[in-house]
Every structure is written in C-alpha cells, then in structure tokens.
N, C-alpha and C. Protein backbone atom coordinates (compact mmCIF):
# COMPACT_ATOMS: atom_id res chain seq x y z
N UNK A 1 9.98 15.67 34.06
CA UNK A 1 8.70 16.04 33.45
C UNK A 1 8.91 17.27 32.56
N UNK A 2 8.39 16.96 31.79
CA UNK A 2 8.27 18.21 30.52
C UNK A 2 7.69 19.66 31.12
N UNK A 3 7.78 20.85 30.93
CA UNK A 3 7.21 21.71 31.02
C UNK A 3 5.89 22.04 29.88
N UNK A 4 5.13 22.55 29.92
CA UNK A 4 3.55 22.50 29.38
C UNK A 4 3.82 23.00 27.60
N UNK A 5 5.17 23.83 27.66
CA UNK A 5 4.86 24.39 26.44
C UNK A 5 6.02 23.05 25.36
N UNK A 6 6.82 22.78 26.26
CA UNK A 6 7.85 21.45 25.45
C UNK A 6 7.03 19.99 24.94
N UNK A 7 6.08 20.11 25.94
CA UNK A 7 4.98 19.25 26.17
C UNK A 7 3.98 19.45 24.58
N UNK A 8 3.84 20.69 24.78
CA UNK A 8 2.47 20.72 23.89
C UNK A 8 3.37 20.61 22.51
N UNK A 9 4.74 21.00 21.86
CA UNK A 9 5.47 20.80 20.91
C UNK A 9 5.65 19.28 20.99
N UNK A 10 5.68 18.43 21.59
CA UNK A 10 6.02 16.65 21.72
C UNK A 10 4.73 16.41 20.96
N UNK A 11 3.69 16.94 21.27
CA UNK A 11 2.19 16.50 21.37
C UNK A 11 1.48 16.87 19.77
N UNK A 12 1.94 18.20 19.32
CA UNK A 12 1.82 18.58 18.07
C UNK A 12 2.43 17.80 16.78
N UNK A 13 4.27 17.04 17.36
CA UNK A 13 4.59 17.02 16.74
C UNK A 13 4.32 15.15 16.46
N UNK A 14 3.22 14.59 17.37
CA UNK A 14 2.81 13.18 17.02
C UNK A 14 2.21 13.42 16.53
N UNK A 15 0.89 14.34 16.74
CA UNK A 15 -0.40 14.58 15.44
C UNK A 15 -0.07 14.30 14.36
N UNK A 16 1.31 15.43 14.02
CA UNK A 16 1.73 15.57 12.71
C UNK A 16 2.15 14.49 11.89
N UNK A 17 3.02 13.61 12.79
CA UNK A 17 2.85 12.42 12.77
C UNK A 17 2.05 10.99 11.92
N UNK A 18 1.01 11.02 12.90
CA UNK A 18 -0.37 10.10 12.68
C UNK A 18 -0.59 10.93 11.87
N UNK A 19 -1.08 11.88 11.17
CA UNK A 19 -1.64 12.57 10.55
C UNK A 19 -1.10 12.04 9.06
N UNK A 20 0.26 12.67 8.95
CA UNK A 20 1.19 11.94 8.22
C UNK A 20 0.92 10.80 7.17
N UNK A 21 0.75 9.77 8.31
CA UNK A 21 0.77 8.54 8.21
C UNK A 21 -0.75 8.48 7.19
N UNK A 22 -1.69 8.54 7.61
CA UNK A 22 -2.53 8.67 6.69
C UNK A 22 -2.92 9.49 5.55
N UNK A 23 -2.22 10.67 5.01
CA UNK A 23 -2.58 11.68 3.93
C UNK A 23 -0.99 11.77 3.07
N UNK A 24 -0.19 10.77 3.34
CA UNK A 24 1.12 11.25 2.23
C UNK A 24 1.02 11.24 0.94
N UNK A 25 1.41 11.98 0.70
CA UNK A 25 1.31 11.76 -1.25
C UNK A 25 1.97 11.08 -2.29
N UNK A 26 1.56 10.64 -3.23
CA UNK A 26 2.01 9.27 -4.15
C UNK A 26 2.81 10.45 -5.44
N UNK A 27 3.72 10.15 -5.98
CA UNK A 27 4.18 11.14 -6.85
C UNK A 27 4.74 10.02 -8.06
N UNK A 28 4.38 10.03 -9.58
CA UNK A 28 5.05 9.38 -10.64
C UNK A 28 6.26 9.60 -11.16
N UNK A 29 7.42 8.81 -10.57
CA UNK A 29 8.67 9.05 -11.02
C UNK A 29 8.99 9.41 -12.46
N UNK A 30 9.60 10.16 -13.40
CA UNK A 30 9.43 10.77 -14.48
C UNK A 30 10.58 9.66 -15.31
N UNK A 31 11.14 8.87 -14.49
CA UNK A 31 12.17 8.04 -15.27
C UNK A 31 11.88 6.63 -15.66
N UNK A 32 11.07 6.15 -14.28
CA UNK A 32 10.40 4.76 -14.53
C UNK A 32 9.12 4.53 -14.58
N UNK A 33 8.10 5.93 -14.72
CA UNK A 33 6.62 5.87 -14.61
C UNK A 33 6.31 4.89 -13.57
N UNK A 34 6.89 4.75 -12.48
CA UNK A 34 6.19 3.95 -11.39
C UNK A 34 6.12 5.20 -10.27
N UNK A 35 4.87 4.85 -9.38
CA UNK A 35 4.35 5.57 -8.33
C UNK A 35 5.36 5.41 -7.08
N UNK A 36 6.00 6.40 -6.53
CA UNK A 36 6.20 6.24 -5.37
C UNK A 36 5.30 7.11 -4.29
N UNK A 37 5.48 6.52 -2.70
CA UNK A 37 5.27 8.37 -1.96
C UNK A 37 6.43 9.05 -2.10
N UNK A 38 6.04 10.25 -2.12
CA UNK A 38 6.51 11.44 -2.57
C UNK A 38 7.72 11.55 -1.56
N UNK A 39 7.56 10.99 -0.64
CA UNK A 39 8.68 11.05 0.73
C UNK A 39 9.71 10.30 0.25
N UNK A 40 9.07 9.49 -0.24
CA UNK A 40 10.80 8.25 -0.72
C UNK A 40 11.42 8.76 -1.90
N UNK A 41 10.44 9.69 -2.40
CA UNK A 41 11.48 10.39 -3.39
C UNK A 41 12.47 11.97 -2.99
N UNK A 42 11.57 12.82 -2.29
CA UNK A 42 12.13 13.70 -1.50
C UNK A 42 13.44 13.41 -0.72
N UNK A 43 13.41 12.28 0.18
CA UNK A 43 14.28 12.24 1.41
C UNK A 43 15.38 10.80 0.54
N UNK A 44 15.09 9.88 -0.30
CA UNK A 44 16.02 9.03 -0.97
C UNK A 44 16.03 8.31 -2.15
N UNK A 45 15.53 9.61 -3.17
CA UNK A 45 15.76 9.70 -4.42
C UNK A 45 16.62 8.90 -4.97
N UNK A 46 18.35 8.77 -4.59
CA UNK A 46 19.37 7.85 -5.28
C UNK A 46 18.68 6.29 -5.29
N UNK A 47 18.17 5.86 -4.11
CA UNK A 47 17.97 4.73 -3.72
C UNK A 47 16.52 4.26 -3.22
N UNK A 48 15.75 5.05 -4.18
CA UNK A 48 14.31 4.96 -4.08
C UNK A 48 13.98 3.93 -4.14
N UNK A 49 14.20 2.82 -5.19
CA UNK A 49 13.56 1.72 -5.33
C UNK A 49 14.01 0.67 -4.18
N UNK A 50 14.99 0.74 -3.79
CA UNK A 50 15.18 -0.21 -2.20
C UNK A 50 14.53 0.16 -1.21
N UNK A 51 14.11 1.71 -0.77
CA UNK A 51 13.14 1.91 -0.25
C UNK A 51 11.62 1.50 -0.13
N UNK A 52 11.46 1.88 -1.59
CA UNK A 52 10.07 1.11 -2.25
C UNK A 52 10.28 0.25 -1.97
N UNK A 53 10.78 -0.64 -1.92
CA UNK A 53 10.57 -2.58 -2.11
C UNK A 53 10.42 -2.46 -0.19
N UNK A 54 11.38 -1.97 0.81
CA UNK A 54 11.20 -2.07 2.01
C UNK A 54 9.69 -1.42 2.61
N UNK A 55 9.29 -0.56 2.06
CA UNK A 55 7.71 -0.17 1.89
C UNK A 55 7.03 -0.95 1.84
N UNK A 56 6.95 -1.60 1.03
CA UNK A 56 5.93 -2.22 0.29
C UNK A 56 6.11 -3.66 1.26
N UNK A 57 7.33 -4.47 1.31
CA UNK A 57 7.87 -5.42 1.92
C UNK A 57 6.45 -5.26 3.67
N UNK A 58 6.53 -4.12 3.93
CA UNK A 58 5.66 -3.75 5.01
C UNK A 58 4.16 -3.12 4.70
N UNK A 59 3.54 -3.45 3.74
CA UNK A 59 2.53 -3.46 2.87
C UNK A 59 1.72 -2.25 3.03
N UNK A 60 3.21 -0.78 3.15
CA UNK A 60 3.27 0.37 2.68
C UNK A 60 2.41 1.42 4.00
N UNK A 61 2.90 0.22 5.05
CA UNK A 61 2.32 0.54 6.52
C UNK A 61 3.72 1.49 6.86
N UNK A 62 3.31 2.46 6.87
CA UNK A 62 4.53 3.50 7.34
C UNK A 62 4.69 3.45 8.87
N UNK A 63 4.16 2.94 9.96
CA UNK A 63 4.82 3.01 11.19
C UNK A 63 6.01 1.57 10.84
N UNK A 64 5.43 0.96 10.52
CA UNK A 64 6.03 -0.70 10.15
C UNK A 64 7.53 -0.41 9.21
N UNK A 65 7.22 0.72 8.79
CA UNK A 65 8.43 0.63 7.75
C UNK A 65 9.36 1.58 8.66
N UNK A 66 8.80 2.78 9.49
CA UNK A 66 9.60 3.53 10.11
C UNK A 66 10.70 1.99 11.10
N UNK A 67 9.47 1.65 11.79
CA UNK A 67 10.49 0.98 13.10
C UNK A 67 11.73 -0.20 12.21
N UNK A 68 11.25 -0.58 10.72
CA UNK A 68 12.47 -1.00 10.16
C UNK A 68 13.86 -0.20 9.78
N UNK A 69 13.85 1.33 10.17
CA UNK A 69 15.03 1.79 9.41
C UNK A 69 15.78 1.55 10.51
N UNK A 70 16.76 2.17 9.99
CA UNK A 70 18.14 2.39 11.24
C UNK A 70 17.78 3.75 11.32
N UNK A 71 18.81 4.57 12.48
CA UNK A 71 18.50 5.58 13.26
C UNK A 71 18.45 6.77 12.46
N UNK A 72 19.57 6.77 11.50
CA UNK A 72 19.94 7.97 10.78
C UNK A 72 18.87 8.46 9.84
N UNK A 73 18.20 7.35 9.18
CA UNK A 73 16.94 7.22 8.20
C UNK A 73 15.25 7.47 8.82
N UNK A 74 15.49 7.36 10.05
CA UNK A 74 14.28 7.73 10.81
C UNK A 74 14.08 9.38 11.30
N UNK A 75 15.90 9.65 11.93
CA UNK A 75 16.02 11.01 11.69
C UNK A 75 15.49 12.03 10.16
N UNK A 76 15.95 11.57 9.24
CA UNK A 76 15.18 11.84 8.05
C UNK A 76 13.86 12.14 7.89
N UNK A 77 13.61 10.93 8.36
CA UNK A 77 11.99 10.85 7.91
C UNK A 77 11.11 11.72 8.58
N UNK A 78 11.69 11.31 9.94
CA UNK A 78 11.13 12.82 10.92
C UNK A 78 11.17 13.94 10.70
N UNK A 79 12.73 14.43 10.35
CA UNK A 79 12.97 15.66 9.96
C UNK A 79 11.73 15.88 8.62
N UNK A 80 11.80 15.33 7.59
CA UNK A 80 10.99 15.72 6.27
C UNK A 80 9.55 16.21 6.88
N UNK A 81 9.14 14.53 7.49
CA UNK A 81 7.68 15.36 8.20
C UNK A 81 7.44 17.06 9.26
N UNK A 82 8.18 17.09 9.48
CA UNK A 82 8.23 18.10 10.92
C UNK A 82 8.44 19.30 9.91
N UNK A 83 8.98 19.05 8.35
CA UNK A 83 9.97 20.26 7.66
C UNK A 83 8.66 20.67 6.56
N UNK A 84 8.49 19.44 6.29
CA UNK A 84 7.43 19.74 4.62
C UNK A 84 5.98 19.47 5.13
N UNK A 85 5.22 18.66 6.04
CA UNK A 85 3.78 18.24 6.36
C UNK A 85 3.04 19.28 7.03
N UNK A 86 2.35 20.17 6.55
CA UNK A 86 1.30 21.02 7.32
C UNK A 86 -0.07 20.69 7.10
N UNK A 87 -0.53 19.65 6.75
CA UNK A 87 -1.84 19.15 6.22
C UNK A 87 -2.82 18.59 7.41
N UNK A 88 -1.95 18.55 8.49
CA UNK A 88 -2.27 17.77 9.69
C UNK A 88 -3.60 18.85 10.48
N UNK A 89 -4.91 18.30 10.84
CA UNK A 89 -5.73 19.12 11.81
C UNK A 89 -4.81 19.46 12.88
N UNK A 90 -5.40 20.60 13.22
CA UNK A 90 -4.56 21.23 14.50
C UNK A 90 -4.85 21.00 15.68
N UNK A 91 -4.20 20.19 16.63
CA UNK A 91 -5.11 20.33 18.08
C UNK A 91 -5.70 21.50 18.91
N UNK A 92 -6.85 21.51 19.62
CA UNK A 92 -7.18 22.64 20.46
C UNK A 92 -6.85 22.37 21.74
N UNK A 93 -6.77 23.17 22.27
CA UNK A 93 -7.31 23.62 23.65
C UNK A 93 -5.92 22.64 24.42
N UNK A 94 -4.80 23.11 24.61
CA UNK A 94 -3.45 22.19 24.47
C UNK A 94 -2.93 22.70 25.81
C-alpha cells in the first residue's frame, strides 16, 4: 500500500492526465500547414505524420492511441504531460 503522500502524487498525476486528455492543444505545422496536437509535434516531430495517421486511425481518442504505443512512446507521452501540462484543475482536500 502506498503511503498518503505517494498516494496523493499517483492521484494528481491521473487528473493531470484526464485533464490532458481533454484540453491539448492543436498547433499548425509551418512546413505542411496541416494541424497537429501540439504533443505530436513536441515529443515526435521527425515522425509526426505516422503519429498523426495512428491518432487519427483512433479518431484522435488519446487514451485509444496511448494503449496503441509501445512502452518507450508512452514513457514519452507521460513524461511530456507530467513535464509541460499545468492547465489541469487542482484536486482538494487530498
């Protein structure tokens, strides 16, 4: 069992999460004027558009697209959220 304060960091860091998931931002690539989120350009810029297409392939449902990566790419994705997302409401009373 977790201790209360490892606990309440697990707990913050799903908000951030879900939170995530609904408020990411769309950014216009400056080379192909097409929209990506801003994450697929941040975290895999070289290989954005295979991303995009696996996005979209999951009709840009980001839990759907997470549980498609492999491990290393989920590490990523996590890391970016946990590194760059503060937009998330804050929980109380934890």
């Amino acid at each position: 069992m977790l201790n209360k304060e490892n606990r309440n960091e697990e707990i913050n860091a799903m908000n951030k999460l879900i939170s995530f998931n609904f408020n990411f931002n769309w950014k216009k690539d400056i080379e192909t004027n097409i929209y990506y989120p801003k994450f697929i350009l941040d975290i895999w810029n070289d290989d954005k558009d295979f991303f995009l297409e696996k996005f979209q392939k999951f009709d840009f449902n980001l839990v759907r697209f997470y549980c498609e990566l492999d491990n290393n790419n989920k590490i990523n994705l996590l890391s970016y959220i946990l590194d760059n997302y503060n937009s998330e409401i804050p929980l109380k009373n934890l």
